[in-house]
C-alpha atoms as a PDB file:
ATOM      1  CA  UNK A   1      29.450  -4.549  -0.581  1.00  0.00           C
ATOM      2  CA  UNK A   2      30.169  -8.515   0.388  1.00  0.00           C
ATOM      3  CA  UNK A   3      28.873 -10.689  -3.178  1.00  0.00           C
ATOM      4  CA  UNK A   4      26.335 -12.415  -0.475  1.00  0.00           C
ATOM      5  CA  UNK A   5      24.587  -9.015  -0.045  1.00  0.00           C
ATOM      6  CA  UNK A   6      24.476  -8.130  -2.978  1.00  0.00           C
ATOM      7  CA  UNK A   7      22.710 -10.851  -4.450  1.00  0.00           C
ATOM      8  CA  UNK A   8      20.008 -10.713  -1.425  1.00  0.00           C
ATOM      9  CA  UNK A   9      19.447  -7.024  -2.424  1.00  0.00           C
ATOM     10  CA  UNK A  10      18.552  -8.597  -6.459  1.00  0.00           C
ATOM     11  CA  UNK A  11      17.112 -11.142  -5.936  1.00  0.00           C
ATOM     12  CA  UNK A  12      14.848  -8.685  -3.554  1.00  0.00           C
ATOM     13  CA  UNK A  13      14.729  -6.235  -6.103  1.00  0.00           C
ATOM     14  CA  UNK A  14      13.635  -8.862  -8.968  1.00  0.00           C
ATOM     15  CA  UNK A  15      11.106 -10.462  -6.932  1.00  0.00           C
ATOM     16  CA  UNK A  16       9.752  -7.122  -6.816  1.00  0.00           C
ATOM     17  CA  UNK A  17       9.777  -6.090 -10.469  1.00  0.00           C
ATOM     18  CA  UNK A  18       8.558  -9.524 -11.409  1.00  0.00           C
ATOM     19  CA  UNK A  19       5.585  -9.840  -8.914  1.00  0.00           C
ATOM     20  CA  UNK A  20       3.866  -6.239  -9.791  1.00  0.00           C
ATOM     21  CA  UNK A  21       2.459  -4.751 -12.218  1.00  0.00           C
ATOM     22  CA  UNK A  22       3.350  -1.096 -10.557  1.00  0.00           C
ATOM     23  CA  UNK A  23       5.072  -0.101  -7.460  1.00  0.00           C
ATOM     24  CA  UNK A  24       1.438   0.939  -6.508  1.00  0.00           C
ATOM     25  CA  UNK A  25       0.286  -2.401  -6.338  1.00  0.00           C
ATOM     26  CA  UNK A  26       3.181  -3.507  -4.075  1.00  0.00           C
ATOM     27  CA  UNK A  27       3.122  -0.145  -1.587  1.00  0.00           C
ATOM     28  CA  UNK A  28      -0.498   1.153  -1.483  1.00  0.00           C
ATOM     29  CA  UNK A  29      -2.903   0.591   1.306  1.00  0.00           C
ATOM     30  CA  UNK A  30      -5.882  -1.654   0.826  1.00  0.00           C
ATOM     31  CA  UNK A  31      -9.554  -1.895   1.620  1.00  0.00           C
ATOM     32  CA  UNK A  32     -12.001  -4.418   1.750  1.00  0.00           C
ATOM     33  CA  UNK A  33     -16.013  -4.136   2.196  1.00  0.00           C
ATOM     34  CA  UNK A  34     -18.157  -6.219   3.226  1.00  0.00           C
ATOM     35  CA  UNK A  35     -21.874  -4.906   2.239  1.00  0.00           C
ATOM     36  CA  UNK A  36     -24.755  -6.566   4.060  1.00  0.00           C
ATOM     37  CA  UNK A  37     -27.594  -6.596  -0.057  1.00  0.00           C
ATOM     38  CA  UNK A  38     -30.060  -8.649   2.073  1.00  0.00           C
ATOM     39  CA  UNK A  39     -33.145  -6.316   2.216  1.00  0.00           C
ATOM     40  CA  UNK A  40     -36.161  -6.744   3.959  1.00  0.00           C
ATOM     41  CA  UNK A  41     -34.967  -9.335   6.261  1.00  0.00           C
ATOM     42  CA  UNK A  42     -34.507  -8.594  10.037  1.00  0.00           C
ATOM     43  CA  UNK A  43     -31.979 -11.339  10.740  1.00  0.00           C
ATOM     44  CA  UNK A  44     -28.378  -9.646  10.615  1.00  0.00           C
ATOM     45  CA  UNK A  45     -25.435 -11.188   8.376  1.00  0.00           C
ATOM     46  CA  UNK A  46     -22.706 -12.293  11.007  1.00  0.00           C
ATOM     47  CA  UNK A  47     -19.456 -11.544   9.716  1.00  0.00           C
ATOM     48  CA  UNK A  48     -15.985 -12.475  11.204  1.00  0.00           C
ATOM     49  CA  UNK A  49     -12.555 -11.898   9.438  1.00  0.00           C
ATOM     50  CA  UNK A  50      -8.893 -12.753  10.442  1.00  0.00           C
ATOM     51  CA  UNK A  51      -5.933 -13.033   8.613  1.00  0.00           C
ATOM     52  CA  UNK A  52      -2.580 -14.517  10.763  1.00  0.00           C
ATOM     53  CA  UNK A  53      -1.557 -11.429  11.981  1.00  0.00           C
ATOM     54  CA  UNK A  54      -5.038  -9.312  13.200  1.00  0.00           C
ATOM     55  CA  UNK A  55      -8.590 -10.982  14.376  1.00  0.00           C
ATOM     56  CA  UNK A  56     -11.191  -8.130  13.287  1.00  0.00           C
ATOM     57  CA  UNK A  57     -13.860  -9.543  15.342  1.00  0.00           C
ATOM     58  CA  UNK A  58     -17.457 -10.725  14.371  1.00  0.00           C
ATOM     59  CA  UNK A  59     -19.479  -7.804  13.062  1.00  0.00           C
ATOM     60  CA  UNK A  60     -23.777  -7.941  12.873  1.00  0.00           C
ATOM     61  CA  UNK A  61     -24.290  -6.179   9.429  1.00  0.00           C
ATOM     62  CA  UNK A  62     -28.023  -5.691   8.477  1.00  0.00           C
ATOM     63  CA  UNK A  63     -29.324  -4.412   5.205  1.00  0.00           C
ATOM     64  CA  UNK A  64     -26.889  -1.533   3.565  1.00  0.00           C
ATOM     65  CA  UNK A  65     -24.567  -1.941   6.377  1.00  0.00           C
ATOM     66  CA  UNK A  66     -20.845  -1.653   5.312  1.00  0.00           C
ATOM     67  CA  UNK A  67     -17.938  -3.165   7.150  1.00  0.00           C
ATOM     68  CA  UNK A  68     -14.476  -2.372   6.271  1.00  0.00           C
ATOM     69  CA  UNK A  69     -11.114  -2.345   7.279  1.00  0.00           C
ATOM     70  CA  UNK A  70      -7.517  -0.893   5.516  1.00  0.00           C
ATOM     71  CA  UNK A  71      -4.350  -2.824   5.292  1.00  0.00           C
ATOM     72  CA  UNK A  72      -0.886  -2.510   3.991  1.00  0.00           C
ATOM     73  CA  UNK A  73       0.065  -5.748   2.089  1.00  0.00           C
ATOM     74  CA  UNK A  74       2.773  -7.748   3.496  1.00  0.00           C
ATOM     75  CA  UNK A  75       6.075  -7.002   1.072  1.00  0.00           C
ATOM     76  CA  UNK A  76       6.733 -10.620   0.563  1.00  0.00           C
ATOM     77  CA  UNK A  77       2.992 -11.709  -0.761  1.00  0.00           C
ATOM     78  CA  UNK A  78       1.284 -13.186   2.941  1.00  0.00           C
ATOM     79  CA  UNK A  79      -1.462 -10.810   3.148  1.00  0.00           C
ATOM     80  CA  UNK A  80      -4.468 -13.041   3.519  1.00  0.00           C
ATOM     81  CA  UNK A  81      -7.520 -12.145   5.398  1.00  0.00           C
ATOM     82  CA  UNK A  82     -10.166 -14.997   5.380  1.00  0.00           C
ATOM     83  CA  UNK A  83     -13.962 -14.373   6.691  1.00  0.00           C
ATOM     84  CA  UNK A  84     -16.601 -16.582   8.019  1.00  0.00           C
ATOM     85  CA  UNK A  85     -20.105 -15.654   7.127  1.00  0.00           C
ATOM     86  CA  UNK A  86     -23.275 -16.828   8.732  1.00  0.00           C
ATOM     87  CA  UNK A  87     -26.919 -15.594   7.916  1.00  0.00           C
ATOM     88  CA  UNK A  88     -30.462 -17.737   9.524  1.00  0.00           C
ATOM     89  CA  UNK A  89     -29.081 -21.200   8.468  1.00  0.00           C
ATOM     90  CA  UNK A  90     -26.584 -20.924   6.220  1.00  0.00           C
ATOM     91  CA  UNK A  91     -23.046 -20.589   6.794  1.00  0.00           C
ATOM     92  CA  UNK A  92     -19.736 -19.558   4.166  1.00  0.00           C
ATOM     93  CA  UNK A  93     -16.335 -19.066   4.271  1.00  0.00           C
ATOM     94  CA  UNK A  94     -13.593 -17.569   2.182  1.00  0.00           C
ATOM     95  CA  UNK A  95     -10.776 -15.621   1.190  1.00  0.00           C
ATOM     96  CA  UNK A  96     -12.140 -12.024   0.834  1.00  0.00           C
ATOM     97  CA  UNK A  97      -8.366 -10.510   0.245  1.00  0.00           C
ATOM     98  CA  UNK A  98      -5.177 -12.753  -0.592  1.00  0.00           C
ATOM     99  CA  UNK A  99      -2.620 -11.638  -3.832  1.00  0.00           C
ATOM    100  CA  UNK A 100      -4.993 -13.186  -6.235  1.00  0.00           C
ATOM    101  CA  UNK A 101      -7.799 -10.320  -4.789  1.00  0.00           C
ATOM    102  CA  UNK A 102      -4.693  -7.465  -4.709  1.00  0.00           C
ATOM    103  CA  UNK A 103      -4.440  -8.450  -8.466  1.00  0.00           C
ATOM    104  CA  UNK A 104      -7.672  -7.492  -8.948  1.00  0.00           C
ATOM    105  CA  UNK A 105      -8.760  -4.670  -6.612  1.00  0.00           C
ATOM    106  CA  UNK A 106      -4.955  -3.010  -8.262  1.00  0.00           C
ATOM    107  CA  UNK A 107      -7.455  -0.355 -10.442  1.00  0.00           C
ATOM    108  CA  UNK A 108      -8.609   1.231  -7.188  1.00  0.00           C
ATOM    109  CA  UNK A 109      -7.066  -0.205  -4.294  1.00  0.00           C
ATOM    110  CA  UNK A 110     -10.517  -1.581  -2.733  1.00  0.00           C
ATOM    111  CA  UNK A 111     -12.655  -4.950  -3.276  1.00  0.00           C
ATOM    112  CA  UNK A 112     -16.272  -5.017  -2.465  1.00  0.00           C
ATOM    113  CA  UNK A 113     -18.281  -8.251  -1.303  1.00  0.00           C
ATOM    114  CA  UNK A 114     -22.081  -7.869  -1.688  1.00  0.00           C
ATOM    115  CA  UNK A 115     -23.691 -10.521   0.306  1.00  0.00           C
ATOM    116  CA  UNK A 116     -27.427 -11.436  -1.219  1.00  0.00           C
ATOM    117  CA  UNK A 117     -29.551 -13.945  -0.148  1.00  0.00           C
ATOM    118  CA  UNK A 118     -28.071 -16.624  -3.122  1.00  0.00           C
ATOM    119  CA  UNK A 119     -24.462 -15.633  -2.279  1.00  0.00           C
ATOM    120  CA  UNK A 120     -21.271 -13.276  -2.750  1.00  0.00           C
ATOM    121  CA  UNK A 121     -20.766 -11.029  -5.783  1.00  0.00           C
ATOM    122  CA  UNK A 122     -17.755  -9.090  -5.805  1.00  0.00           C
ATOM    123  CA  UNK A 123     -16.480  -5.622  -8.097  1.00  0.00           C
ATOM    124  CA  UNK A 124     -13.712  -3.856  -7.719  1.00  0.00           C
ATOM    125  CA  UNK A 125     -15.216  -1.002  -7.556  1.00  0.00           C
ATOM    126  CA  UNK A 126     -18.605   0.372  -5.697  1.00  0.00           C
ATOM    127  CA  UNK A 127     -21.199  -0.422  -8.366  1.00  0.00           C
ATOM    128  CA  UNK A 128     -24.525   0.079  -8.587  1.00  0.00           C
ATOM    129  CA  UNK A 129     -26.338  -3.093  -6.869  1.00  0.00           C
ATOM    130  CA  UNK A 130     -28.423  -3.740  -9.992  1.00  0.00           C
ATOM    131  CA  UNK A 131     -25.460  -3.079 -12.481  1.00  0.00           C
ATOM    132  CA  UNK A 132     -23.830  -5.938 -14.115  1.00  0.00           C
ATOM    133  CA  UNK A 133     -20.502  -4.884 -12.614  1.00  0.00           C
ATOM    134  CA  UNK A 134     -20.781  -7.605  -9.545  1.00  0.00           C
ATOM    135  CA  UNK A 135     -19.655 -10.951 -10.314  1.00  0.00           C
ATOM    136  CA  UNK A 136     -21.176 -13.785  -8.493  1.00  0.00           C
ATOM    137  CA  UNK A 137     -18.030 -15.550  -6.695  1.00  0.00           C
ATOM    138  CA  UNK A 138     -19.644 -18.206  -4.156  1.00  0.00           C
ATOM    139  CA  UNK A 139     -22.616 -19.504  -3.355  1.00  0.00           C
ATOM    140  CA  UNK A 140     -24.489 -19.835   0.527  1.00  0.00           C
ATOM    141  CA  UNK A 141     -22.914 -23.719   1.728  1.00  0.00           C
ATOM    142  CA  UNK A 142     -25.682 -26.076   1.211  1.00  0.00           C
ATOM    143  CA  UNK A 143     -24.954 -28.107   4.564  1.00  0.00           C
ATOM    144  CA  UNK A 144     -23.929 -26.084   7.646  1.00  0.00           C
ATOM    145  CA  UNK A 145     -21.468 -28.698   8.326  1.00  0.00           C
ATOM    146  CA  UNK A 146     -19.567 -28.111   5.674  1.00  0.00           C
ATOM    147  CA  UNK A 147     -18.182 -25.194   6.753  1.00  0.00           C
ATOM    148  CA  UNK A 148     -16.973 -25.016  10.707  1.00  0.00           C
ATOM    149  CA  UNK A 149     -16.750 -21.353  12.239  1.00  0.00           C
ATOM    150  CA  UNK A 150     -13.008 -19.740  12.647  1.00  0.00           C
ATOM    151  CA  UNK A 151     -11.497 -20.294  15.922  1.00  0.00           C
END
């Protein structure tokens, strides 16, 4: 094997070790939800998400509704799928899955965004809505024009 392959195929390999905890965390498939917790409000939550690679669209969640999608994470750390949130007047975006989220949606594979009416709590793992287990991660944007919808 030419000394130029060769050190391609460890640096690859290293990369690799170094950036997982498991092989798991590097190979397994993904999922993200999305979990309309506003109750008792007729106005739907509109979602859109997009990463560089797939647009999944702008989805009208109302109260329990659950949108999802599965992914493979890119081998070289890209995976990034940001989402655009609006509900009555106020507006949010974010990243609901980049390596920082794979990190810590490893234990089952799946993150979980509940959106409330004072913002996004995530788990990594389905909890119970009134359990302590969902961590408030970002608050509704206080001026619409903060935030400008994804093209």
């Amino acid at each position: 094997m030419p000394t130029y392959m060769r050190n391609l195929f460890l640096t690859v390999a290293i990369h690799l070790l170094c950036s997982t905890t498991s092989t798991r965390v590097v190979w397994g498939k993904y999922e993200v939800h999305v979990i309309d917790g506003i109750l008792d409000d007729p106005n739907p939550v509109h979602v859109h998400c997009k990463s560089k690679d797939d647009d999944l669209g702008t989805h009208d969640l109302r109260a329990n509704d659950d949108f999802h999608w599965r992914f493979g994470l890119n081998l070289f750390g890209g995976t990034h799928f940001t989402c655009y949130f609006a509900w009555r007047t106020n507006v949010q975006n974010f990243a609901a899955f980049d390596q920082w989220w794979a990190y810590k949606c490893a234990r089952e594979h799946r993150c979980y965004w509940l959106v409330k009416p004072d913002g996004f709590y995530f788990s990594n793992y389905l909890a119970p809505w009134l359990s302590g287990d969902w961590k408030k991660e970002h608050d509704w944007a206080s001026d619409s024009f903060e935030i400008q919808p994804m093209q």
